[in-house]
N, C-alpha and C. Protein backbone atom coordinates (compact mmCIF):
# COMPACT_ATOMS: atom_id res chain seq x y z
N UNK A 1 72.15 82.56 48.39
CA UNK A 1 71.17 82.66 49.45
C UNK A 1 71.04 81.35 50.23
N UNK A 2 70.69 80.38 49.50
CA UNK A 2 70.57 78.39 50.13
C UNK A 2 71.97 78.14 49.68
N UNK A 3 71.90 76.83 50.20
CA UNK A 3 73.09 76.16 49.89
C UNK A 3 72.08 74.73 48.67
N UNK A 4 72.29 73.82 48.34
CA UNK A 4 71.77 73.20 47.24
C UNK A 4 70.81 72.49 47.91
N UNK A 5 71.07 71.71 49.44
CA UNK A 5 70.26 70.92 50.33
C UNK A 5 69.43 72.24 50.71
N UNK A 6 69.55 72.97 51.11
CA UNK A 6 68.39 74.37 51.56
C UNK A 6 67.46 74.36 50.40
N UNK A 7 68.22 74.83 49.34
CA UNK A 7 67.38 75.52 48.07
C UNK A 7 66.54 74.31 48.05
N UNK A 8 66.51 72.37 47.98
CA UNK A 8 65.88 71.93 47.92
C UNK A 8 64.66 71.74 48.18
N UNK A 9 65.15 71.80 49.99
CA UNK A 9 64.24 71.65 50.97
C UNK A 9 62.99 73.03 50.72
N UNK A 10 63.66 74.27 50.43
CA UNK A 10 62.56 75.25 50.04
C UNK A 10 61.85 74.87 48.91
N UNK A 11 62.13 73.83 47.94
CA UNK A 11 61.21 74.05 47.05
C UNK A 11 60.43 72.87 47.23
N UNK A 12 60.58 71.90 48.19
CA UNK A 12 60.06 70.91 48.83
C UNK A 12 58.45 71.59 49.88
N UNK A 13 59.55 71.94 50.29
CA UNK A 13 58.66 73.09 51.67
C UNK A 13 57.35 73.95 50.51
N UNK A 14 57.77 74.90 49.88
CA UNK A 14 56.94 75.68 49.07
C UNK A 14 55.66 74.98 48.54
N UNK A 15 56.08 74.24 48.08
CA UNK A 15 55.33 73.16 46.65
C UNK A 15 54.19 72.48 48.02
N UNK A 16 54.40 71.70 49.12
CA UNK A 16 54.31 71.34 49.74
C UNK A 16 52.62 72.36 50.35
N UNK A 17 53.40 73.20 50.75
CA UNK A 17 52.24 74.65 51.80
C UNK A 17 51.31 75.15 50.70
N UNK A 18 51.97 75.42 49.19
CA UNK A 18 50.76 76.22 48.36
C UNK A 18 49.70 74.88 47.91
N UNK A 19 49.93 73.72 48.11
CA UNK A 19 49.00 72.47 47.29
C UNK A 19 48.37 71.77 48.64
N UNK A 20 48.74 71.91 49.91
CA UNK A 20 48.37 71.21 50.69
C UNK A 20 46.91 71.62 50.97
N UNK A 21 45.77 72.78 50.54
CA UNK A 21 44.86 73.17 50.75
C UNK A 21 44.22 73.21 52.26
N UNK A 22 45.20 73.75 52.56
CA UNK A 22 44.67 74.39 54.01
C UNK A 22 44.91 75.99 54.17
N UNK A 23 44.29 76.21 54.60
CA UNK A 23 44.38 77.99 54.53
C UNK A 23 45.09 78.50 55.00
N UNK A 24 46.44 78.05 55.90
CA UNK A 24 47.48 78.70 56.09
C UNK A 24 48.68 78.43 56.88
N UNK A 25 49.72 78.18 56.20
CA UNK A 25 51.10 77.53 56.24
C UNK A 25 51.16 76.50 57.43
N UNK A 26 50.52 77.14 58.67
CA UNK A 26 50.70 76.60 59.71
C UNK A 26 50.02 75.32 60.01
N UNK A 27 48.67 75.66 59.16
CA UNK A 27 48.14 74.39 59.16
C UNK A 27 48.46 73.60 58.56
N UNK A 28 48.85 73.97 57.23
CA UNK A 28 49.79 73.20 56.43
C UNK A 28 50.79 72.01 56.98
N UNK A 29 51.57 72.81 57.64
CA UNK A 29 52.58 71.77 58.36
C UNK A 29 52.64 71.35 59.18
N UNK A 30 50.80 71.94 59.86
CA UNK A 30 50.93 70.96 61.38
C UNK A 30 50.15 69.56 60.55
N UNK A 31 49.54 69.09 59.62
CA UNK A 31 49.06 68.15 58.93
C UNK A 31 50.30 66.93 58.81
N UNK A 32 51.49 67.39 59.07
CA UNK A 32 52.72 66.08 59.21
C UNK A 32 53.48 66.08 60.20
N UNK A 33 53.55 67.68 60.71
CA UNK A 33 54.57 67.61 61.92
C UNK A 33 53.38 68.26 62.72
N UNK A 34 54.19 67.51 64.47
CA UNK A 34 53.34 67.98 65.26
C UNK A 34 53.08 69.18 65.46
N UNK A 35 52.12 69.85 66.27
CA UNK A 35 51.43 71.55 66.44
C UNK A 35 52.54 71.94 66.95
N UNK A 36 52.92 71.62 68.25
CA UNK A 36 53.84 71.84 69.16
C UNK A 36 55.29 72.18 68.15
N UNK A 37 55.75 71.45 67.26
CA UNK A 37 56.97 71.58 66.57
C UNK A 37 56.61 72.93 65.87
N UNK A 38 55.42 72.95 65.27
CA UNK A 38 54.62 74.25 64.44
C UNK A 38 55.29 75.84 64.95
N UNK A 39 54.74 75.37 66.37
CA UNK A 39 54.77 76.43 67.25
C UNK A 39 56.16 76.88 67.75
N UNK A 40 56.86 75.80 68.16
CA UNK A 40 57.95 75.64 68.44
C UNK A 40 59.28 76.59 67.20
N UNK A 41 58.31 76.39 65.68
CA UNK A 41 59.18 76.96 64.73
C UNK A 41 59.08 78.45 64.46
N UNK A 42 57.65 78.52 64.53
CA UNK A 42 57.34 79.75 64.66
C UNK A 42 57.67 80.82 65.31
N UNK A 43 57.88 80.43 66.91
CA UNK A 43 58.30 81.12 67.86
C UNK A 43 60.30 81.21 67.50
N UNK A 44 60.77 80.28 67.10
CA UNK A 44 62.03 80.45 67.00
C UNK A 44 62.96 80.91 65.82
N UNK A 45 61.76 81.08 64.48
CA UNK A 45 62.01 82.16 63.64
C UNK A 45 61.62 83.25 63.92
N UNK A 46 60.48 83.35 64.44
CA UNK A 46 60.11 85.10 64.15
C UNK A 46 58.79 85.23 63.02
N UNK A 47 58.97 84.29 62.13
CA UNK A 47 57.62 83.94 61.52
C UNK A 47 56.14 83.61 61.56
N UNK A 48 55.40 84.56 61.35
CA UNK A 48 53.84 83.92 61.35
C UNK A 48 53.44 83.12 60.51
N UNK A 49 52.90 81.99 61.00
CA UNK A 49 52.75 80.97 60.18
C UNK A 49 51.21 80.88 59.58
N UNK A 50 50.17 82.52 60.16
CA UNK A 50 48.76 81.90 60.40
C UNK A 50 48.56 82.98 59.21
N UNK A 51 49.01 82.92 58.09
CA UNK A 51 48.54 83.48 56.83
C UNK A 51 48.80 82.31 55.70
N UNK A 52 47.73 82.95 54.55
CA UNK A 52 48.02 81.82 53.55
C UNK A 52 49.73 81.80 52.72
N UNK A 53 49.86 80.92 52.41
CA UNK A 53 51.29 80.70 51.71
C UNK A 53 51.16 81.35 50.94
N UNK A 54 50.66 82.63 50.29
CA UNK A 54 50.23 83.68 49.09
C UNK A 54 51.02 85.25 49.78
N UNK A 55 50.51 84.78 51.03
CA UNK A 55 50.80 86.25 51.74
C UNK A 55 52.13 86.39 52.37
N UNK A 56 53.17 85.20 52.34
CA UNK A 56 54.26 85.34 53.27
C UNK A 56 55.12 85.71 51.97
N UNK A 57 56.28 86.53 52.74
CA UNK A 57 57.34 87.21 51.96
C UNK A 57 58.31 85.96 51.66
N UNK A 58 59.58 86.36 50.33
CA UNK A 58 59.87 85.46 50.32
C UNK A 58 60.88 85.08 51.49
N UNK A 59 61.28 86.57 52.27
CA UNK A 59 62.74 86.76 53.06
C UNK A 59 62.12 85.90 54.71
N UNK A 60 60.84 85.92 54.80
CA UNK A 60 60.04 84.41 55.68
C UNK A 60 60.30 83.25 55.11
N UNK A 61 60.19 82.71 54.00
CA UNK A 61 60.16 81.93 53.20
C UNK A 61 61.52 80.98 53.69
N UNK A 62 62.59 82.00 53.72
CA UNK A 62 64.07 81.53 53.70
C UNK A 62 64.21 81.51 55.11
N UNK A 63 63.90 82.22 56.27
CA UNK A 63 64.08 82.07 57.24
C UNK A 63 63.43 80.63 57.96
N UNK A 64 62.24 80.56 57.30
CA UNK A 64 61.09 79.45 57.59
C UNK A 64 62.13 77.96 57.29
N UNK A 65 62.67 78.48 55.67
CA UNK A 65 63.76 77.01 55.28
C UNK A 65 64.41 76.40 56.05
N UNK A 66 65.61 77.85 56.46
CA UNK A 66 66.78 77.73 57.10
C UNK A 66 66.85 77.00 58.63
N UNK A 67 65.47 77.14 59.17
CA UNK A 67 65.25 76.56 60.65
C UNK A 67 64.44 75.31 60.37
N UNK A 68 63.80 74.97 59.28
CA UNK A 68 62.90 74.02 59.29
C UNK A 68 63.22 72.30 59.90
N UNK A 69 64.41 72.54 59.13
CA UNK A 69 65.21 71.02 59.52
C UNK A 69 65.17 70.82 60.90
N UNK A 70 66.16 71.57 61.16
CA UNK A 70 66.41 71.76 62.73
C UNK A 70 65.43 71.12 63.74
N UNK A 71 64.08 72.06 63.64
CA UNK A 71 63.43 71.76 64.47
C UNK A 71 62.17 70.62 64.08
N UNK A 72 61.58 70.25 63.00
CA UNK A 72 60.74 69.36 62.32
C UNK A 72 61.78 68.17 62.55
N UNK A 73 63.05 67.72 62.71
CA UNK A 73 63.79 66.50 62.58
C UNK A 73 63.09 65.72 61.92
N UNK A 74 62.96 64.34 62.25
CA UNK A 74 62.39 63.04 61.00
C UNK A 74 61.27 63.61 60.18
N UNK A 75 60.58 64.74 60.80
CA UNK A 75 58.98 65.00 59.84
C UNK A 75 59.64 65.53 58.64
N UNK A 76 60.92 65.70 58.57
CA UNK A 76 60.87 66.71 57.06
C UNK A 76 61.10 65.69 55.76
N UNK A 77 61.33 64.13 56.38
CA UNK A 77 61.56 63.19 55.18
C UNK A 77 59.61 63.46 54.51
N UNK A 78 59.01 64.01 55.33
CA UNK A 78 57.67 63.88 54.55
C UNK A 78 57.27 65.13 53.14
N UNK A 79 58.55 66.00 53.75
CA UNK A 79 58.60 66.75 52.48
C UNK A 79 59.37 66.36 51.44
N UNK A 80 59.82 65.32 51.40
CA UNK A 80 61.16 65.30 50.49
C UNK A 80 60.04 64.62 49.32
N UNK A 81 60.17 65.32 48.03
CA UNK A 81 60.02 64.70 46.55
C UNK A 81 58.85 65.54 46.27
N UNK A 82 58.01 66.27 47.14
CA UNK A 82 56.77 67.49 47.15
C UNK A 82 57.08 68.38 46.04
N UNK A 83 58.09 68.80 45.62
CA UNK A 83 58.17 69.66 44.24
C UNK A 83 58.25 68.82 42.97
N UNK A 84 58.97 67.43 42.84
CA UNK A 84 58.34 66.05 41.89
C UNK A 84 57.33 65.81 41.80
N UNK A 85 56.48 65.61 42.89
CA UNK A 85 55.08 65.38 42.55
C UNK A 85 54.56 66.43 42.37
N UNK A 86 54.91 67.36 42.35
CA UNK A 86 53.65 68.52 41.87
C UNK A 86 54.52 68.86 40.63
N UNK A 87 55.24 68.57 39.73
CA UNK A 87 55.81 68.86 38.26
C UNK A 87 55.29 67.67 37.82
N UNK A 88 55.53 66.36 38.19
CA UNK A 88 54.75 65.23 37.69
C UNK A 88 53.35 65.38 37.35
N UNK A 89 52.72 65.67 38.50
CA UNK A 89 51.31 65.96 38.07
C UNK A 89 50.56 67.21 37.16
N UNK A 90 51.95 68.01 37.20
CA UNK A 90 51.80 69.02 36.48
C UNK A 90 51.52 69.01 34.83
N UNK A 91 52.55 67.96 34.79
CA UNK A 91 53.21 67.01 33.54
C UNK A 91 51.67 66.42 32.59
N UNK A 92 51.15 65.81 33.63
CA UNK A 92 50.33 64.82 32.96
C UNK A 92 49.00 65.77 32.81
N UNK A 93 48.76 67.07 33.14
CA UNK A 93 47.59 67.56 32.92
C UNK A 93 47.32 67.82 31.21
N UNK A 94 46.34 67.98 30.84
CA UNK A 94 46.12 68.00 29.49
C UNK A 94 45.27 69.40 29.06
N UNK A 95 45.66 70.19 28.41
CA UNK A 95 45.37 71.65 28.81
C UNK A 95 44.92 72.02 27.21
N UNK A 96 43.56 72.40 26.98
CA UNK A 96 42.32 72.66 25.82
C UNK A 96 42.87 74.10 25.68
N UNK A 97 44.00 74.46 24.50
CA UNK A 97 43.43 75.45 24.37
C UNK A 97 42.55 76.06 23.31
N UNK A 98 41.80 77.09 24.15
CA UNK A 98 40.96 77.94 23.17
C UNK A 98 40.81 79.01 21.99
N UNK A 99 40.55 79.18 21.49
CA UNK A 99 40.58 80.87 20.81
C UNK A 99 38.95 80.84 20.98
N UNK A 100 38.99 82.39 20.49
CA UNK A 100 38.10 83.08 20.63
C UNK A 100 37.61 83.48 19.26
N UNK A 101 35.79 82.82 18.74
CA UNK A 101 35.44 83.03 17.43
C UNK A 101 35.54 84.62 16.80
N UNK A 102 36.15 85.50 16.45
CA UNK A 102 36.05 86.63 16.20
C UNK A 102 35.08 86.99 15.34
C-alpha cells in the first residue's frame, strides 16, 4: 500500500492528528502548517478534513499520506518522530492494575 518513507510519514501523520487535541484533523494540521496549505490539501485530495481523526476512513488516511508531502513541503519535518514520542511517552506511563474484591 506505502512505500517505507509513506508508511512512516502515516504513522507520523496519525499519531500526530489523534494526540494533537483538537477536534478535527484539519485543525490539527493547521496548528503547524498554514490554513491555506490545509485547504489547499484538502481540496486536492478529495478529503474532508473537518471531522475528528476517529471518523476518517483508513482509504482517506492513505490518500491524506500520499499528498501530504507534496503540498505541506518544509512543515512536514514537524511531523517527523510524532509516533516516538507518543510510544516513548507511552513507555513511561505506569499503569495500577486492579481486580475486583469478589
Amino acid at each position: 500500500m506505502l512505500g517505507a518513507e509513506e508508511a512512516a510519514l502515516y504513522a507520523d501523520l496519525t499519531s500526530y492528528a489523534f494526540t494533537a487535541w483538537r477536534p478535527t484533523v484539519g485543525e490539527a494540521l493547521s496548528q503547524v502548517v498554514p490554513r491555506r496549505k490545509v485547504t489547499e490539501l484538502e481540496r486536492s485530495t478529495g478529503v474532508r478534513l473537518n471531522c475528528p481523526p476517529s471518523d476518517m476512513p483508513f482509504a482517506a488516511w492513505l490518500t491524506l499520506t500520499r499528498t501530504f508531502r507534496t503540498v505541506a513541503g518544509e512543515h512536514v519535518a514537524a511531523f517527523h518522530g510524532a509516533r516516538s514520542r507518543l510510544e516513548q511517552q507511552q513507555a513511561g506511563l505506569k499503569k495500577e492494575h486492579r481486580t475486583r474484591k469478589g
